[in-house]
C-alpha atoms as a PDB file:
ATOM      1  CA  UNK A   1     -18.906   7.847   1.729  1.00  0.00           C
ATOM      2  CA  UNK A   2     -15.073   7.730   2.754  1.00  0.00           C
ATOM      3  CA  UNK A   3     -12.714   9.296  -0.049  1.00  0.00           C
ATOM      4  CA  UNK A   4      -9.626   7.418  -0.536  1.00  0.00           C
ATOM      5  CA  UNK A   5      -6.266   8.378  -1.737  1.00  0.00           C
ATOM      6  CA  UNK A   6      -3.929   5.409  -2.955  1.00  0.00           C
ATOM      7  CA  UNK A   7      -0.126   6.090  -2.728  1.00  0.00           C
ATOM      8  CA  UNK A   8       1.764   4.309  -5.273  1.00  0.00           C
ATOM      9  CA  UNK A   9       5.387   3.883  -6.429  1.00  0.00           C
ATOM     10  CA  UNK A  10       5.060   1.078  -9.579  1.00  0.00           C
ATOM     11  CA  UNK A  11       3.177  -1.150 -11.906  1.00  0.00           C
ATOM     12  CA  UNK A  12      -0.172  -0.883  -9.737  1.00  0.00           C
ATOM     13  CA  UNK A  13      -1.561  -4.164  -9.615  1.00  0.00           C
ATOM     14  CA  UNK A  14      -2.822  -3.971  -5.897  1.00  0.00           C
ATOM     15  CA  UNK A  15      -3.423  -0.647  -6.937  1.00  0.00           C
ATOM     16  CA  UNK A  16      -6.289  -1.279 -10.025  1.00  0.00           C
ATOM     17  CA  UNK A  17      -7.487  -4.290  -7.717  1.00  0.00           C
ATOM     18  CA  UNK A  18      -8.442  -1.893  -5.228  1.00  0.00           C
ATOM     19  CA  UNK A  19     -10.140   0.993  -7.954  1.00  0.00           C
ATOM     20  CA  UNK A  20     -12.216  -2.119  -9.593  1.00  0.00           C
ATOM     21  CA  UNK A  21     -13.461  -3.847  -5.740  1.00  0.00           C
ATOM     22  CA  UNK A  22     -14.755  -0.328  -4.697  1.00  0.00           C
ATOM     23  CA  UNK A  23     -16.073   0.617  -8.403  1.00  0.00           C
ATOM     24  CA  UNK A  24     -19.965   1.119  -7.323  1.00  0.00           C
ATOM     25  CA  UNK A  25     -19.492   1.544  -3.826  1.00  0.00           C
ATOM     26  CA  UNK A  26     -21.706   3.045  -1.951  1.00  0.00           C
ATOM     27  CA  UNK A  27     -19.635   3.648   1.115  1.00  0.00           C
ATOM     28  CA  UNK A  28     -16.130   4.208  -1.067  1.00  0.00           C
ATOM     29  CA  UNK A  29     -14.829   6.153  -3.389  1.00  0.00           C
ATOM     30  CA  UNK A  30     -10.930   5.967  -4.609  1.00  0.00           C
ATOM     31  CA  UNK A  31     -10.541   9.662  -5.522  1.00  0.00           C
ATOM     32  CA  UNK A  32      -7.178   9.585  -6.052  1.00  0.00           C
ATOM     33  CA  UNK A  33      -3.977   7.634  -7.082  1.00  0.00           C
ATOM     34  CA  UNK A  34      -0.848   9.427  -6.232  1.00  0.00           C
ATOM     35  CA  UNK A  35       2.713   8.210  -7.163  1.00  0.00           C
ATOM     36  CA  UNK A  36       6.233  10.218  -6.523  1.00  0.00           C
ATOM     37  CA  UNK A  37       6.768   8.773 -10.379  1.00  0.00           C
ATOM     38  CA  UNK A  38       5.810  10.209 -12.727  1.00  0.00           C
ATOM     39  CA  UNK A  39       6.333   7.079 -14.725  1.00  0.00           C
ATOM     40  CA  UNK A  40       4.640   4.389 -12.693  1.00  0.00           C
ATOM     41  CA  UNK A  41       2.079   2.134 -14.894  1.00  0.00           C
ATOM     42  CA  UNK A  42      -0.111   2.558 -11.701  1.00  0.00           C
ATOM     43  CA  UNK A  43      -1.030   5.909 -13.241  1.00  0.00           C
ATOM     44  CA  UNK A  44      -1.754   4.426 -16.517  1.00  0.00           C
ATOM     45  CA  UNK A  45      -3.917   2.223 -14.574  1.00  0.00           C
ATOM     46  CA  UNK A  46      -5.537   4.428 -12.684  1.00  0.00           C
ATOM     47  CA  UNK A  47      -6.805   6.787 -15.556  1.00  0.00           C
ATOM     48  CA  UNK A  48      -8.091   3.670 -17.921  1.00  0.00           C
ATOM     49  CA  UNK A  49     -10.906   3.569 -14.948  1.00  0.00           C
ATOM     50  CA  UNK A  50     -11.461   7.031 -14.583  1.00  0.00           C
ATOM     51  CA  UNK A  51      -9.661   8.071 -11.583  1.00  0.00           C
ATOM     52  CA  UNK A  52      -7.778  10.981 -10.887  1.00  0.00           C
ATOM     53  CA  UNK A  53      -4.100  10.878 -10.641  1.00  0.00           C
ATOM     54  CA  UNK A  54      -0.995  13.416  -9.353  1.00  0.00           C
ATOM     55  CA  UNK A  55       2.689  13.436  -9.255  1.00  0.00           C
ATOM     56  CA  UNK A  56       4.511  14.284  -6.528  1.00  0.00           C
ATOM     57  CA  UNK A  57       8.443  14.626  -6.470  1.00  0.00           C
ATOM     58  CA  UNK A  58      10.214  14.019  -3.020  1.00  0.00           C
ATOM     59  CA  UNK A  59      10.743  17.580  -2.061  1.00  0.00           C
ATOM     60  CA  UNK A  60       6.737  17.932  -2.965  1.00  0.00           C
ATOM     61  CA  UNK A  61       5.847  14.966  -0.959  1.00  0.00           C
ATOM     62  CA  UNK A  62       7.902  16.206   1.876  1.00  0.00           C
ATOM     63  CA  UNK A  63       6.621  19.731   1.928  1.00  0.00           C
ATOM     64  CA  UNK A  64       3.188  20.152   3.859  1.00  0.00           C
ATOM     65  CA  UNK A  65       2.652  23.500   2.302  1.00  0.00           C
ATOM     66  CA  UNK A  66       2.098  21.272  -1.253  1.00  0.00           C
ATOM     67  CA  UNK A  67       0.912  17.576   0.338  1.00  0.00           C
ATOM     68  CA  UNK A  68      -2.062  18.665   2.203  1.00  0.00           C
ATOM     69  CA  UNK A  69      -3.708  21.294   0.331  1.00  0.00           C
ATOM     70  CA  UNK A  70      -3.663  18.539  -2.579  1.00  0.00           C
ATOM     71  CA  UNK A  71      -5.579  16.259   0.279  1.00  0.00           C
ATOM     72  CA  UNK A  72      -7.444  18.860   0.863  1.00  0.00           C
ATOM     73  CA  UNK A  73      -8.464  19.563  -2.354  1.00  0.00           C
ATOM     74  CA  UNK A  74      -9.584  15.873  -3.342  1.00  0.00           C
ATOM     75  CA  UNK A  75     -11.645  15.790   0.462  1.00  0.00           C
ATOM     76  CA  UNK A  76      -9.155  12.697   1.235  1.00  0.00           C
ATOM     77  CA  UNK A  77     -10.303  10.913   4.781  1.00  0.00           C
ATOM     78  CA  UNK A  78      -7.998   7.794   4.514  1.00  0.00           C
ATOM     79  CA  UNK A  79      -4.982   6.821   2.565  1.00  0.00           C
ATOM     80  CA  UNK A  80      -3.998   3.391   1.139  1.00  0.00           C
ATOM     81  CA  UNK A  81      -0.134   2.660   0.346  1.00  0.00           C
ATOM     82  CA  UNK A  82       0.184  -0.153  -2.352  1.00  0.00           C
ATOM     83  CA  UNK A  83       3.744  -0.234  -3.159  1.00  0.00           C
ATOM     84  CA  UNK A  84       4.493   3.223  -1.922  1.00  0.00           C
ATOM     85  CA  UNK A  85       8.283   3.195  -1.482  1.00  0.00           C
ATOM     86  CA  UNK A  86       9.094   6.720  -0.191  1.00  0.00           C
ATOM     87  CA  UNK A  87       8.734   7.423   3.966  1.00  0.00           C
ATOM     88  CA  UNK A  88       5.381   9.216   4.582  1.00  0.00           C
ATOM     89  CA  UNK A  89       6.454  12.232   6.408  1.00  0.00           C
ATOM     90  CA  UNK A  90       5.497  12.868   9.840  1.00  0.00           C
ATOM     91  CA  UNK A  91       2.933  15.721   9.291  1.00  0.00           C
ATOM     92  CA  UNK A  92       1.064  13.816   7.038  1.00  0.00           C
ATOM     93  CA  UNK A  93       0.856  10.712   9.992  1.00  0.00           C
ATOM     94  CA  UNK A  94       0.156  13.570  12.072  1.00  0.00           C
ATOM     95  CA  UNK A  95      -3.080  14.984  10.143  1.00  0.00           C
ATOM     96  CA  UNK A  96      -4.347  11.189   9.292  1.00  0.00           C
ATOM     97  CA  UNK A  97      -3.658   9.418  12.712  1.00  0.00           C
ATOM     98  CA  UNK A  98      -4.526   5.615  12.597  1.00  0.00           C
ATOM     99  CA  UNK A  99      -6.235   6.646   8.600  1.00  0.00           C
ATOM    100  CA  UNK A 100      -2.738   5.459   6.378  1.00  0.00           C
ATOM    101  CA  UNK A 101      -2.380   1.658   5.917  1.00  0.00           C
ATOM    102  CA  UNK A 102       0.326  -0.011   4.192  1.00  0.00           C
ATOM    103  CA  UNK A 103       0.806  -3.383   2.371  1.00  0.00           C
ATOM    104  CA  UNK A 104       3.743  -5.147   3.296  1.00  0.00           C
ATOM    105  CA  UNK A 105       4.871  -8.276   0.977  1.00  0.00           C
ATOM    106  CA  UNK A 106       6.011 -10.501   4.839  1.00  0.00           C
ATOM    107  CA  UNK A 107       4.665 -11.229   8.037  1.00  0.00           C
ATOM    108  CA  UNK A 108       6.046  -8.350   9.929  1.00  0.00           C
ATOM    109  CA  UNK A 109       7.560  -7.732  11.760  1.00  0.00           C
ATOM    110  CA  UNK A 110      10.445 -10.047  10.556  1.00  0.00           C
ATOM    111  CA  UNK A 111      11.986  -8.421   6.946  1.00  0.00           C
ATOM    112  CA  UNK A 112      10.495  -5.489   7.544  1.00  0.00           C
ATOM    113  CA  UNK A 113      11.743  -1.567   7.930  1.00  0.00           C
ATOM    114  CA  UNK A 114      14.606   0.625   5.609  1.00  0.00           C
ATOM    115  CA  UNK A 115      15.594  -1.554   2.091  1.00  0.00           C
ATOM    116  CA  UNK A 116      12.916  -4.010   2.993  1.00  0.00           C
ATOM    117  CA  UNK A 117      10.704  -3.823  -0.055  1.00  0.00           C
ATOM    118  CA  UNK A 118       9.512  -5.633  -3.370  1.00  0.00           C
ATOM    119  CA  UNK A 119      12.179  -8.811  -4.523  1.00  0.00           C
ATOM    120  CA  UNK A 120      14.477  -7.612  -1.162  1.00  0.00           C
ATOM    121  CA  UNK A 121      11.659  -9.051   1.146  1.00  0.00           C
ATOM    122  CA  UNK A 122      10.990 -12.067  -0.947  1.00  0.00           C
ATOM    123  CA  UNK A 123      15.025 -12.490  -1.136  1.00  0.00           C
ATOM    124  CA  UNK A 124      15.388 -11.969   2.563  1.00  0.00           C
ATOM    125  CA  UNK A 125      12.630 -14.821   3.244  1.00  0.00           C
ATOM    126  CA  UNK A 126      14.275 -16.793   0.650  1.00  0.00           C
ATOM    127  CA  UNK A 127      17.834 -16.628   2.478  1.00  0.00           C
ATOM    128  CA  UNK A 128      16.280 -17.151   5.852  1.00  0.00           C
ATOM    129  CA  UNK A 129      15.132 -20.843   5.007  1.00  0.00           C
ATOM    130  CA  UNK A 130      11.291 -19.601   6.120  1.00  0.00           C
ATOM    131  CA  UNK A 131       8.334 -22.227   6.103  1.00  0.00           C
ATOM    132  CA  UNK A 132       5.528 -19.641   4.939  1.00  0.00           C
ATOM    133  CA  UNK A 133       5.176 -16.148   3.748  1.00  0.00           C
ATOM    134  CA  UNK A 134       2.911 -13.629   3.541  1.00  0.00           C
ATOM    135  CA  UNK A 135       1.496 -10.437   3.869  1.00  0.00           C
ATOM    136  CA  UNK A 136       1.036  -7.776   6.779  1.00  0.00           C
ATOM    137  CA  UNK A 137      -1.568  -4.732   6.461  1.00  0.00           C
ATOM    138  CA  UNK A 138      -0.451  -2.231   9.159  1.00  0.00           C
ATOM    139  CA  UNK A 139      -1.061   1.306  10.081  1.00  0.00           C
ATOM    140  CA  UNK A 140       1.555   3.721   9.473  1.00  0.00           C
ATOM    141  CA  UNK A 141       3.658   4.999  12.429  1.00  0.00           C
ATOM    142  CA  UNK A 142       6.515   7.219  12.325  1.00  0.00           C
ATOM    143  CA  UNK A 143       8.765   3.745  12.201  1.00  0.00           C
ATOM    144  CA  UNK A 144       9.276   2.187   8.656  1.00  0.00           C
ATOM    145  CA  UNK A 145       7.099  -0.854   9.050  1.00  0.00           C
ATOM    146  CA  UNK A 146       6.550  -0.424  12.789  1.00  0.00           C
ATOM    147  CA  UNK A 147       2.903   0.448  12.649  1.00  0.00           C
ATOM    148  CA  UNK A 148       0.136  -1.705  14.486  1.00  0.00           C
ATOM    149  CA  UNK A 149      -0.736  -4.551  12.530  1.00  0.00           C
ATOM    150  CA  UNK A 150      -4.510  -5.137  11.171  1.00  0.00           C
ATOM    151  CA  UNK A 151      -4.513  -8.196   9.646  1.00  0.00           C
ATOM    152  CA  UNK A 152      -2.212 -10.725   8.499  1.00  0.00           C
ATOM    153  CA  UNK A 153      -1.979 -13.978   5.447  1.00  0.00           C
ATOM    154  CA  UNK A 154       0.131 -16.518   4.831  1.00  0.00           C
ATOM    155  CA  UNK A 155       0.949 -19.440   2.346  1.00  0.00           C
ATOM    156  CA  UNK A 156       3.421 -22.195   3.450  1.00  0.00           C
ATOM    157  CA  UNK A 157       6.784 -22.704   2.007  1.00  0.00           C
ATOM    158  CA  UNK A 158       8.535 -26.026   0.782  1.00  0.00           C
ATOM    159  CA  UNK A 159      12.493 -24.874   0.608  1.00  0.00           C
ATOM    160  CA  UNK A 160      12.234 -24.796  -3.040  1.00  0.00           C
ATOM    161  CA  UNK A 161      10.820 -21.869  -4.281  1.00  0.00           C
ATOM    162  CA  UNK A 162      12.799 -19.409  -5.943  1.00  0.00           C
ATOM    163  CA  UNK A 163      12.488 -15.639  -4.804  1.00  0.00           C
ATOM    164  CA  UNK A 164      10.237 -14.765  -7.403  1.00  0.00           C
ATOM    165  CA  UNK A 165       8.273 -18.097  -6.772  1.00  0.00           C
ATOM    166  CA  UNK A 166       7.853 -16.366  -3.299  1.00  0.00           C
ATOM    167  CA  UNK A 167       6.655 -13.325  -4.331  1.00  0.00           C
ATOM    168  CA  UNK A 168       4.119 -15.010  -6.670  1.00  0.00           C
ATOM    169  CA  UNK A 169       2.771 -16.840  -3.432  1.00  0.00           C
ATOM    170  CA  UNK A 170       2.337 -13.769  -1.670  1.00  0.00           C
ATOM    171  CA  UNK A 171       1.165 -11.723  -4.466  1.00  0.00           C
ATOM    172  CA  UNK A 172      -1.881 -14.196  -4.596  1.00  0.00           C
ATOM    173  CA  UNK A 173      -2.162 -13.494  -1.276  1.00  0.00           C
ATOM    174  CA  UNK A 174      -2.796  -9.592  -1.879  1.00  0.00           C
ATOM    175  CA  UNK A 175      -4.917  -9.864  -4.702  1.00  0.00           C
ATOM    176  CA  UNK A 176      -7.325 -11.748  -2.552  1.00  0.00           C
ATOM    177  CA  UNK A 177      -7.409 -10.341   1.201  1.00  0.00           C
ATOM    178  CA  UNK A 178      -6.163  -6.735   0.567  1.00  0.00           C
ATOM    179  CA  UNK A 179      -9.690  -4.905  -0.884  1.00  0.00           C
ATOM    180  CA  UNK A 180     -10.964  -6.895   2.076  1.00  0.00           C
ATOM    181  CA  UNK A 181      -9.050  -5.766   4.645  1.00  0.00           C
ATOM    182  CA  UNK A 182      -9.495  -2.097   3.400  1.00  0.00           C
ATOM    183  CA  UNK A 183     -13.757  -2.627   3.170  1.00  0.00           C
ATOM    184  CA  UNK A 184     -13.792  -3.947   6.555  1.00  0.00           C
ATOM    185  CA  UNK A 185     -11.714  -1.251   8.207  1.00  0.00           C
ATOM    186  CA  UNK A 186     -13.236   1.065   6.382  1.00  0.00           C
ATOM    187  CA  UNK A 187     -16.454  -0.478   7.900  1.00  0.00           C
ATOM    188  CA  UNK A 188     -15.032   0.301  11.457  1.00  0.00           C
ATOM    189  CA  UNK A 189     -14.178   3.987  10.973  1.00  0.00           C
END
């Protein structure tokens, strides 16, 4: 069984999507949600189905004498980023290498890298006049966003839609494909 760590930033809707797919599993188990706020609903979430959760400030997050141990301790193989805003530091990419994904809201690599997150990316796609949208699971790399791409979803565009109307698109889009994506990797380690 692989033990899973989710990295979160806010509400955690990608992130309780992911704790109820796996509930059962006999090859996964989500030990762990961890956010660097300690007011993110995705806690909230988190501990209404039984899952353990930590807080992590920025200097925590960025200090390997505090962020591995804590893997350590919770026998985390494989990490999961589902709205994580803050840069994963290098030693942590270092001691998981190809075993962090992230969940970006676009087809990377356009509106992707630093500022290019939530209603920015749907805004961005929005002011660019694009025909579709979508979403991009890739592994995490030492460039913000730059990481190989696994698998990819889109939803076509009128012209119309509003930013939000964008993000609702693509949000549909996560809901479905990304506890898929994460099973079938996870099927491949």
């Amino acid at each position: 069984m692989t033990k899973v760590a989710i990295f979160v930033s806010g509400s955690g809707s990608n992130c309780e999507n992911l704790i109820k797919h796996f509930k059962g599993s006999q090859d996964v188990d989500i030990c762990l949600v961890l956010s660097n706020r300690p007011d993110a609903y995705a806690l909230v979430r988190a501990q209404r189905l039984g899952i353990p959760t930590e807080v992590l400030v920025r200097k925590e997050l960025n200090d390997p004498l505090v962020l591995l141990p804590l893997m350590e301790r919770y026998g985390v193989e494989f990490i999961v980023l589902a709205g994580f805003l803050p840069v994963v530091p290098d030693f942590l990419i270092e001691a998981y290498p190809e075993k962090i994904v992230n969940l970006h809201p676009a087809l990377l690599p356009k509106f992707g890298g630093k500022g290019m997150y939530g209603m920015h990316v749907h805004e961005a796609v929005k002011a660019a006049g694009e025909k579709q949208t979508g979403m991009t699971v890739h592994y995490v790399d030492s460039r913000i966003d730059g990481g190989k791409i696994i698998a990819q979803f889109s939803v076509p565009l009128t012209g119309e839609e509003s930013a939000e109307e964008i993000s609702a698109k693509e949000h549909v889009l996560e809901m479905r494909y990304f506890p898929e994506v994460i099973e079938n990797l996870l099927k491949q380690k």
